[in-house]
N, C-alpha and C. Protein backbone atom coordinates (compact mmCIF):
# COMPACT_ATOMS: atom_id res chain seq x y z
N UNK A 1 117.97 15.83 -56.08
CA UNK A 1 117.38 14.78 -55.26
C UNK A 1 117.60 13.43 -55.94
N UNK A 2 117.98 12.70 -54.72
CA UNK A 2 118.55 11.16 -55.71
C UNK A 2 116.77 10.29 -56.19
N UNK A 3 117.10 9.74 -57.09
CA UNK A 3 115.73 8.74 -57.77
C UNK A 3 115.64 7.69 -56.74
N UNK A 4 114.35 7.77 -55.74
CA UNK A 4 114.35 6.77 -54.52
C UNK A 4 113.67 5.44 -55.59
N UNK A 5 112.93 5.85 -56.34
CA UNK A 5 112.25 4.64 -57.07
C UNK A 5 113.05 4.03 -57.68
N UNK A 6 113.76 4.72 -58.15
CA UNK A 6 114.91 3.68 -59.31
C UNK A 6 115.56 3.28 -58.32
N UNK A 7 116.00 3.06 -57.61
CA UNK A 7 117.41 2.48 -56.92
C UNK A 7 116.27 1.62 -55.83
N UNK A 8 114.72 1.97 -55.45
CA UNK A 8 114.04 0.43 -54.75
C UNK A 8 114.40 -0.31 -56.04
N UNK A 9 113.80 0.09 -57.34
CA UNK A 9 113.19 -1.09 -58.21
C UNK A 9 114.68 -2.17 -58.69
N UNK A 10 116.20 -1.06 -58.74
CA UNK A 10 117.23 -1.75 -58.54
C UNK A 10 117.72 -2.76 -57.61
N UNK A 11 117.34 -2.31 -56.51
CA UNK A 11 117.67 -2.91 -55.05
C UNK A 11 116.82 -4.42 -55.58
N UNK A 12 115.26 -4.40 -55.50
CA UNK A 12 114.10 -6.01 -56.18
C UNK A 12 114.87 -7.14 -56.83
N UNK A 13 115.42 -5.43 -57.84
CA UNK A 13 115.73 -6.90 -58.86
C UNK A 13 117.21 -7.70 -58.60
N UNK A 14 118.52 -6.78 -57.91
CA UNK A 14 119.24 -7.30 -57.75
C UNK A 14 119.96 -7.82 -56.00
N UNK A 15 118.75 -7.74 -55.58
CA UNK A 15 119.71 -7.78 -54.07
C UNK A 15 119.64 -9.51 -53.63
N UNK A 16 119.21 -10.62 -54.37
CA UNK A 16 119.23 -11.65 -54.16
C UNK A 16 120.54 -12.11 -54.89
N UNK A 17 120.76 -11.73 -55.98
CA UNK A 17 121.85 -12.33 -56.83
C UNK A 17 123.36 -11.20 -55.71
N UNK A 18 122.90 -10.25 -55.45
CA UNK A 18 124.36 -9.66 -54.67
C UNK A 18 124.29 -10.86 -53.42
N UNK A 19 123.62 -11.06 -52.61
CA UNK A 19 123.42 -11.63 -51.47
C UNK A 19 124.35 -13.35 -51.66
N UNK A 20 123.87 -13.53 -53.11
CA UNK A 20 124.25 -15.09 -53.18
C UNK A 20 125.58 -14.62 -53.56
N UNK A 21 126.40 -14.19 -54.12
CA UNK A 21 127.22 -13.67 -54.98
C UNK A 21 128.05 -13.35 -53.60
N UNK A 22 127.77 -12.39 -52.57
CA UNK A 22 128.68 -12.65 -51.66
C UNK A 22 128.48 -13.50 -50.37
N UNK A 23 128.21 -14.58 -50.39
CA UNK A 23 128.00 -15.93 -50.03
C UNK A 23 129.14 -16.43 -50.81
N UNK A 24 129.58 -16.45 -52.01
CA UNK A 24 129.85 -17.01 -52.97
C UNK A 24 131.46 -16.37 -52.52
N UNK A 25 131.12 -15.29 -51.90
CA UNK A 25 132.55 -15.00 -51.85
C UNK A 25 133.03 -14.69 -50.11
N UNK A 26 132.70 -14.90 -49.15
CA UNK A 26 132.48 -14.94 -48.14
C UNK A 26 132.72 -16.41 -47.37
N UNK A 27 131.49 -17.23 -48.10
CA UNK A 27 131.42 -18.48 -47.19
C UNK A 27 130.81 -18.13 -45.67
N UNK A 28 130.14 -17.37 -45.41
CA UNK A 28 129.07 -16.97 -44.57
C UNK A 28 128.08 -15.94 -45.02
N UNK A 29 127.03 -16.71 -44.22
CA UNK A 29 125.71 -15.88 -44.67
C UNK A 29 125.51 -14.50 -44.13
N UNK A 30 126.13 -14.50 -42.57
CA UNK A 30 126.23 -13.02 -41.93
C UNK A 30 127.09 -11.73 -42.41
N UNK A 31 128.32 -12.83 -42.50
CA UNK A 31 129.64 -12.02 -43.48
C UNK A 31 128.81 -11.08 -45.05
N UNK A 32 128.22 -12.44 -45.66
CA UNK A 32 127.81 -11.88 -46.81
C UNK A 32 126.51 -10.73 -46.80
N UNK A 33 125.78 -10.91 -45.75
CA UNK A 33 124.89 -9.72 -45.61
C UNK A 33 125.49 -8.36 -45.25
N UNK A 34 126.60 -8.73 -44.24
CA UNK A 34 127.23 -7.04 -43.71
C UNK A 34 127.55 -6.48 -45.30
N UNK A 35 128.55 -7.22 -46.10
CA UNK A 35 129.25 -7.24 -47.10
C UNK A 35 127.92 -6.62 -48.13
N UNK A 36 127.02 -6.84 -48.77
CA UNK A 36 126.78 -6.09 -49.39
C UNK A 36 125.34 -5.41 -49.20
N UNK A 37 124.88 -5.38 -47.77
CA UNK A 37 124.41 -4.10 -47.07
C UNK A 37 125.28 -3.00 -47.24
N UNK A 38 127.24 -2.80 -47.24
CA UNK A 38 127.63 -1.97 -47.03
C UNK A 38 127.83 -1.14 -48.29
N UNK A 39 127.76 -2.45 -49.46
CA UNK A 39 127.87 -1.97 -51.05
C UNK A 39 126.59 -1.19 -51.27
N UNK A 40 125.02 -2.03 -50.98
CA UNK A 40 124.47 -1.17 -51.37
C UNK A 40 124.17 0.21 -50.43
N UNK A 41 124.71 0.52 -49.65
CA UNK A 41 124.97 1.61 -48.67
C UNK A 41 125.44 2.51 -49.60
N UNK A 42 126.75 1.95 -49.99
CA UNK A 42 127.53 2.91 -50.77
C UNK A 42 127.19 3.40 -52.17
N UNK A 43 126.23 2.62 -52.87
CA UNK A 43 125.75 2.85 -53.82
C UNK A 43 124.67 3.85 -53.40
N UNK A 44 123.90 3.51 -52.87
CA UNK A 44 122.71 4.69 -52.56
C UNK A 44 123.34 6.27 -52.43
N UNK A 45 124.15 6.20 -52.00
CA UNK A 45 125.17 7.62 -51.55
C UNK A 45 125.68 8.20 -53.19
N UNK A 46 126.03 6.80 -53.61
CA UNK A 46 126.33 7.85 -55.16
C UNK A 46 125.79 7.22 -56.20
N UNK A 47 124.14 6.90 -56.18
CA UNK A 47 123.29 6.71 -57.11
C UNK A 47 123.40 7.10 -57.90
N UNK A 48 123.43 8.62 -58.34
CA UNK A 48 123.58 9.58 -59.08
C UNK A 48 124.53 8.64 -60.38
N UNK A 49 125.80 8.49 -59.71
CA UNK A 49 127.03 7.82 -60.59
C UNK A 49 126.57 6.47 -61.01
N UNK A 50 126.24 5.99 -60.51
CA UNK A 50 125.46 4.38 -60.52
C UNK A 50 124.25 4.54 -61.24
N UNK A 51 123.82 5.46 -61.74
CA UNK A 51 122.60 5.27 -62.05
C UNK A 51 122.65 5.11 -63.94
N UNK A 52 124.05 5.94 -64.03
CA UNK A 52 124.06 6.39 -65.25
C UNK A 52 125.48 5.39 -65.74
N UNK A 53 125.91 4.81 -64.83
CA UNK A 53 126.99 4.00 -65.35
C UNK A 53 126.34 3.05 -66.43
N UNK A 54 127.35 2.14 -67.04
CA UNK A 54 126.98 1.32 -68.38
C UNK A 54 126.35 0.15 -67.63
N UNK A 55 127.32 -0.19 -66.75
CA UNK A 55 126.67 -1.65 -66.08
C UNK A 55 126.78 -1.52 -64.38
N UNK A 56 125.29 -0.73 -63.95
CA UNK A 56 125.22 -0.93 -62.65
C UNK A 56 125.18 -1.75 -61.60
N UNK A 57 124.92 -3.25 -61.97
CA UNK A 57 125.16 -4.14 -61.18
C UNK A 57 126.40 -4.54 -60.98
N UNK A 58 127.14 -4.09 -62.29
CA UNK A 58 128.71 -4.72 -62.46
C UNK A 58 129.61 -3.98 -61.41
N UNK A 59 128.90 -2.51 -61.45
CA UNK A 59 129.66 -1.59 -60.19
C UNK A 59 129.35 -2.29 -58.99
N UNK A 60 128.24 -2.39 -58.67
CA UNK A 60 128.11 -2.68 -57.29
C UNK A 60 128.69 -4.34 -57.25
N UNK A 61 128.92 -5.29 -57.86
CA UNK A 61 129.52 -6.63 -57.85
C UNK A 61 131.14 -6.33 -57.21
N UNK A 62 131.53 -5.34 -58.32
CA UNK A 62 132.74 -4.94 -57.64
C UNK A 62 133.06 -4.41 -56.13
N UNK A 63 132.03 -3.48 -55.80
CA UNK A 63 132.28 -2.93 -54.58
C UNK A 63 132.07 -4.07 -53.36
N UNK A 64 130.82 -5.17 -54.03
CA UNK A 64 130.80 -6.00 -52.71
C UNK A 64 132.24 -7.24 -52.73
N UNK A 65 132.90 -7.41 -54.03
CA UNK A 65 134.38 -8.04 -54.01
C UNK A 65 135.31 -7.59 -53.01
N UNK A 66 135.43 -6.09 -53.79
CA UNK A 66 136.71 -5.37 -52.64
C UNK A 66 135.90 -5.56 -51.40
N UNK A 67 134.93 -5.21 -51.15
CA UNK A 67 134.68 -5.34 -49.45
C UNK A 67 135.15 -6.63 -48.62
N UNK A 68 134.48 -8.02 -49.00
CA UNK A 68 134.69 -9.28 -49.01
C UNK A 68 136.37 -9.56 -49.14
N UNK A 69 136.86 -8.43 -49.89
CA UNK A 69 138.82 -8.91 -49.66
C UNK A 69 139.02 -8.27 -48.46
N UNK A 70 138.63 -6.72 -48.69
CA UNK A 70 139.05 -6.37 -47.15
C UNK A 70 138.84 -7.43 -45.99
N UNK A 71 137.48 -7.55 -46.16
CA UNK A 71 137.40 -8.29 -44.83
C UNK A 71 138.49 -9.05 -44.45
N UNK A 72 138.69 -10.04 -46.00
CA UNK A 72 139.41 -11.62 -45.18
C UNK A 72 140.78 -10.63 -45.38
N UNK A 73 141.25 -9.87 -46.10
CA UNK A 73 142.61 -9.43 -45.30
C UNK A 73 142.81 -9.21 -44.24
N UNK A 74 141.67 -8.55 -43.37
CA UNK A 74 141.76 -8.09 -41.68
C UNK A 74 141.74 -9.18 -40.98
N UNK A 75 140.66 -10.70 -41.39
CA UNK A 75 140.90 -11.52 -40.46
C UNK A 75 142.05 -12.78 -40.49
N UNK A 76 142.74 -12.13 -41.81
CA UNK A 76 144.17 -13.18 -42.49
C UNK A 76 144.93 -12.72 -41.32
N UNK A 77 144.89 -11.37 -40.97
CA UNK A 77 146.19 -10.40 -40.02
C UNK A 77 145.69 -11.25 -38.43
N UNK A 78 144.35 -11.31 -38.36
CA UNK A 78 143.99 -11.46 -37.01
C UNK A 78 144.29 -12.75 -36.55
N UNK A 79 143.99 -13.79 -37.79
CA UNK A 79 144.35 -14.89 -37.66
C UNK A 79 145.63 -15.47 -37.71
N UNK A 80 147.10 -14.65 -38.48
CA UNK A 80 148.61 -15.07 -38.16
C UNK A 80 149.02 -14.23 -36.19
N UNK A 81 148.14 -13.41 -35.99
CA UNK A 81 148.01 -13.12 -35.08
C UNK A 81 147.76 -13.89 -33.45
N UNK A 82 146.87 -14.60 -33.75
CA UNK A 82 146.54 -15.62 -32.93
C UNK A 82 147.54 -17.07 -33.39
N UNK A 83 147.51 -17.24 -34.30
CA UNK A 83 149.14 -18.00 -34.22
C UNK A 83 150.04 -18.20 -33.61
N UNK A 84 149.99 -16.55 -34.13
CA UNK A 84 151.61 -16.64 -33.05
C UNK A 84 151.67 -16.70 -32.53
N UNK A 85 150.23 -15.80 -30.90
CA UNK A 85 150.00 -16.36 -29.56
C UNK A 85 149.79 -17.62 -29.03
N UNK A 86 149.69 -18.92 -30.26
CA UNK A 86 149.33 -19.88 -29.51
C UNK A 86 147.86 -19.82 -28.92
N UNK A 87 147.76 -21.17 -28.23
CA UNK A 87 146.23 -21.26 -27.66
C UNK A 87 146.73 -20.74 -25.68
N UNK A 88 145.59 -20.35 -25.80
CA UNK A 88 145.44 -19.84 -24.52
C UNK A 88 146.09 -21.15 -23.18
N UNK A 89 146.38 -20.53 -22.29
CA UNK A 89 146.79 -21.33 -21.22
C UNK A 89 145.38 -22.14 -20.94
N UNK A 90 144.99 -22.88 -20.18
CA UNK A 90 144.41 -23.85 -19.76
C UNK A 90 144.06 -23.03 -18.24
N UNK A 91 142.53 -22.90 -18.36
CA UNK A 91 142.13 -22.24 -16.47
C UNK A 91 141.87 -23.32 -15.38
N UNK A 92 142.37 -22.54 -14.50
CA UNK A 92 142.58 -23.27 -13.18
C UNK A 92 141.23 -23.84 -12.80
N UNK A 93 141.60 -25.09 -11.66
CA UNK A 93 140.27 -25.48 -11.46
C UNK A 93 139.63 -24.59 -10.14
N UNK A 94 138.12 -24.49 -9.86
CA UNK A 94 137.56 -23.62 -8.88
C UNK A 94 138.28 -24.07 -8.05
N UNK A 95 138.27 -23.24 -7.22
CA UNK A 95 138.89 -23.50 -5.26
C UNK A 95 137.55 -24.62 -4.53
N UNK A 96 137.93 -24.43 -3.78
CA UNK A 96 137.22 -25.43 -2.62
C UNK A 96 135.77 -24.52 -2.21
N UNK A 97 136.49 -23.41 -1.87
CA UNK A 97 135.35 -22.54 -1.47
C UNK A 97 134.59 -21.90 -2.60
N UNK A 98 134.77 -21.68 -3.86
CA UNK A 98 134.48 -20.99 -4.39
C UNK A 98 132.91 -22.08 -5.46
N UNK A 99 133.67 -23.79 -4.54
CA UNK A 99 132.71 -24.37 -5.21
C UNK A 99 131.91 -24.80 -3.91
N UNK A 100 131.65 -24.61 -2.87
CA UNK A 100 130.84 -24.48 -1.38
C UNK A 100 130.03 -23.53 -1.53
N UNK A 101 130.26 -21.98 -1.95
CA UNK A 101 129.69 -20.89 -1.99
C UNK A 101 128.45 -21.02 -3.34
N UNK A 102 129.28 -21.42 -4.40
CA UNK A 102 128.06 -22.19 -5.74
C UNK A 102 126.99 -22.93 -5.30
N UNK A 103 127.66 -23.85 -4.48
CA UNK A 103 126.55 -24.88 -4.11
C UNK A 103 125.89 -24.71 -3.21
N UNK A 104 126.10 -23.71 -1.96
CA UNK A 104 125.07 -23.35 -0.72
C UNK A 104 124.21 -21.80 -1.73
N UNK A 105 124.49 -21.17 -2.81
CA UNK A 105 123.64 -20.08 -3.36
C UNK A 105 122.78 -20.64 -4.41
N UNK A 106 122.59 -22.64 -4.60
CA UNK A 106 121.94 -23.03 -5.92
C UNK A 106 121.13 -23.20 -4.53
N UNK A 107 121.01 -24.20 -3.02
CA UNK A 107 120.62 -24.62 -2.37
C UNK A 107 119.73 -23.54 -2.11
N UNK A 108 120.14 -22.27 -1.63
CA UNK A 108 119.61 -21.26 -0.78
C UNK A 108 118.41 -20.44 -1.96
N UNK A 109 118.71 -20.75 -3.34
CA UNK A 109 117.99 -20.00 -4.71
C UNK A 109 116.36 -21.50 -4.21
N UNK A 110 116.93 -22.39 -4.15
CA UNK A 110 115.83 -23.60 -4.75
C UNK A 110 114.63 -23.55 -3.49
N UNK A 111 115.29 -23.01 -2.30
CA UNK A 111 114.28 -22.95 -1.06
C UNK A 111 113.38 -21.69 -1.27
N UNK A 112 114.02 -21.07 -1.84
CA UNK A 112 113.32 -19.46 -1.96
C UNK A 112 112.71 -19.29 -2.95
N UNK A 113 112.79 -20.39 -4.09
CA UNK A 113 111.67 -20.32 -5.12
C UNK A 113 110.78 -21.44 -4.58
N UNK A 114 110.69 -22.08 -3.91
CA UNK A 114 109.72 -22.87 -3.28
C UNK A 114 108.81 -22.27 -2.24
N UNK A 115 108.97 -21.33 -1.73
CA UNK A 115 108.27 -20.52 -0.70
C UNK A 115 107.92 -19.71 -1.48
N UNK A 116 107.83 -19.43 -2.82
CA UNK A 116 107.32 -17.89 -3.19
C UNK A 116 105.96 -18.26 -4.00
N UNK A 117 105.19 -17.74 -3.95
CA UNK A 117 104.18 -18.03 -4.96
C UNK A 117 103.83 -16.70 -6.04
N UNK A 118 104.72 -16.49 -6.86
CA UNK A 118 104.02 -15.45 -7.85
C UNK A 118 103.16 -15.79 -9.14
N UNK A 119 102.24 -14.92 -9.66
CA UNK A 119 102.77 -13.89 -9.26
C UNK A 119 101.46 -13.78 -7.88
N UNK A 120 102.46 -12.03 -7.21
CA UNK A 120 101.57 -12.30 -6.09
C UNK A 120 100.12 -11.22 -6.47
N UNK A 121 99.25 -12.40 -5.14
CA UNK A 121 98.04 -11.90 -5.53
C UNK A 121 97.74 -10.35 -5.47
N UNK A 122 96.93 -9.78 -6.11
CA UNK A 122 96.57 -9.30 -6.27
C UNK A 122 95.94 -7.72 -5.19
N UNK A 123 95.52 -8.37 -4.13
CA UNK A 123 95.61 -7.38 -2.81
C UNK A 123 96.45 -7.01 -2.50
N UNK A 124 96.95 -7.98 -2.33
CA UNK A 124 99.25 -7.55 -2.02
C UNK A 124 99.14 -6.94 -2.46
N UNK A 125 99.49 -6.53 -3.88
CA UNK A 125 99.79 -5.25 -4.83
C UNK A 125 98.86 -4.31 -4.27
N UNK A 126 98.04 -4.10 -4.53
CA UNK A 126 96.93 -2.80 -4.68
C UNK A 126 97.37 -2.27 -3.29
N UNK A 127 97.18 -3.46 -2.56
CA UNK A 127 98.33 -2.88 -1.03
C UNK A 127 99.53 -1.87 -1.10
N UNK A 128 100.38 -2.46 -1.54
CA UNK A 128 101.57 -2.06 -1.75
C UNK A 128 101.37 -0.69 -2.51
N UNK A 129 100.94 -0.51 -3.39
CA UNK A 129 101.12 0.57 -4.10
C UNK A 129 100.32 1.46 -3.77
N UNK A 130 99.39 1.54 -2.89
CA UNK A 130 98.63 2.13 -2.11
C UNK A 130 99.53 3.38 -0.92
N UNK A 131 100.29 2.15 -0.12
CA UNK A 131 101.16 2.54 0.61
C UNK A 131 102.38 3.49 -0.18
N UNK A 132 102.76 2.84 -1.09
CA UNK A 132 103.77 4.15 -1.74
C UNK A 132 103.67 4.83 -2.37
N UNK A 133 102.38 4.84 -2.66
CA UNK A 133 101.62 6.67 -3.22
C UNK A 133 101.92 7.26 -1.99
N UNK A 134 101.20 6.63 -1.03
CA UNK A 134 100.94 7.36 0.66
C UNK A 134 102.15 8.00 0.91
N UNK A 135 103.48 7.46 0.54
CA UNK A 135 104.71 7.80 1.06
C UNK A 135 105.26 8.68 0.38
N UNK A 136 104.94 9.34 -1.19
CA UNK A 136 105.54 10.37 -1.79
C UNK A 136 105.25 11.34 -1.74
N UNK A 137 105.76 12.58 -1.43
CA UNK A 137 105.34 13.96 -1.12
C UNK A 137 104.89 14.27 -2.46
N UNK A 138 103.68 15.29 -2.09
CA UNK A 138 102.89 15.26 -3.27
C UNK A 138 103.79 17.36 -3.85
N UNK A 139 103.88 17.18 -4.96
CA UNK A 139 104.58 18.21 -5.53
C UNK A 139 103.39 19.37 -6.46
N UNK A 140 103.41 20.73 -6.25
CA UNK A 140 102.63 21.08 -6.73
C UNK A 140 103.20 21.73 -7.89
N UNK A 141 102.88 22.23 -9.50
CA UNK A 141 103.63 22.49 -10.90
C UNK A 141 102.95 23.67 -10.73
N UNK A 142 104.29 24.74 -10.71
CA UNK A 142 103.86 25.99 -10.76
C UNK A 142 102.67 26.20 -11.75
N UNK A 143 101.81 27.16 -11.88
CA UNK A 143 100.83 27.53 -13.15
C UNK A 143 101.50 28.53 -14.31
N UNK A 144 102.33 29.55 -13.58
CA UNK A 144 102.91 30.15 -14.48
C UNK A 144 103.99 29.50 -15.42
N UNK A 145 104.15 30.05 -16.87
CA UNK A 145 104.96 29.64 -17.24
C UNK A 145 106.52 30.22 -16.57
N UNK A 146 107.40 29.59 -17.52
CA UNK A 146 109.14 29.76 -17.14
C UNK A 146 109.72 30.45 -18.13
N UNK A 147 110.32 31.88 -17.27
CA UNK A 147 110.70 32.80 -18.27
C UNK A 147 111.81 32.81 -18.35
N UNK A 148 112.42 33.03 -19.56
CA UNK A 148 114.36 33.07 -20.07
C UNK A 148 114.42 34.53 -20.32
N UNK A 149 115.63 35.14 -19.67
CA UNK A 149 116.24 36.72 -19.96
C UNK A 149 115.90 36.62 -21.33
């Protein structure tokens, strides 16, 4: 069974200095949280090895490095990637109708929140739900239980 106490009281003392540390190597705060959430992920899994190494923070410093390279290697690829595509074409402007239909469904929204008063009172409802009890067939649950071969 892995030592849950040793690896909280590890986690206290070092998860602010990993956090800044990959900030430090990241240049984002989100980047740097995935980044060594995933180190200490991986550490918890082989505590065991980490526990007894010479310099356990030094392991896990390393693991959140390589992670932080991976990353920017994947978005180095993604980014000569989009390069090469260039920037996107430029979108067309709406049609005629398509800006008639916008503007008679903002018109037709603003009349219909002006006529409504919610929420609604209160009889309404008790009404309403009155009526669609009334309307569901009422089902009776066998008493016996349900037997399997």
């Amino acid at each position: 069974m892995r030592d849950a106490d040793g690896f909280d009281e590890f986690y206290r003392v070092t998860s602010v200095r990993m956090l800044r540390y990959g900030y430090a190597l990241t240049g984002d705060l989100a980047e740097a949280q995935d980044v060594v959430q995933e180190a200490y992920t991986r550490a918890w899994r082989q505590w065991r090895t980490v526990q007894v190494h010479p310099a356990p923070e030094g392991w896990l410093r390393l693991v959140v490095a390589r992670l932080a390279t991976d990353r920017w290697r994947r978005l180095s690829g993604w980014r000569a990637a989009v390069r090469r595509a260039g920037p996107p074409e430029p979108a067309a402007p709406p049609s005629e109708d398509a800006v008639l239909i916008a503007s008679a469904l903002r018109r037709r929204r603003a009349r219909s929140r002006a006529h409504r008063s919610w929420p609604a009172p209160a009889a309404v409802t008790a009404r309403h739900t009155a009526v669609v009890r009334a309307r569901q067939p009422y089902h009776r649950v066998p008493q016996a239980p349900v037997r399997s071969r």
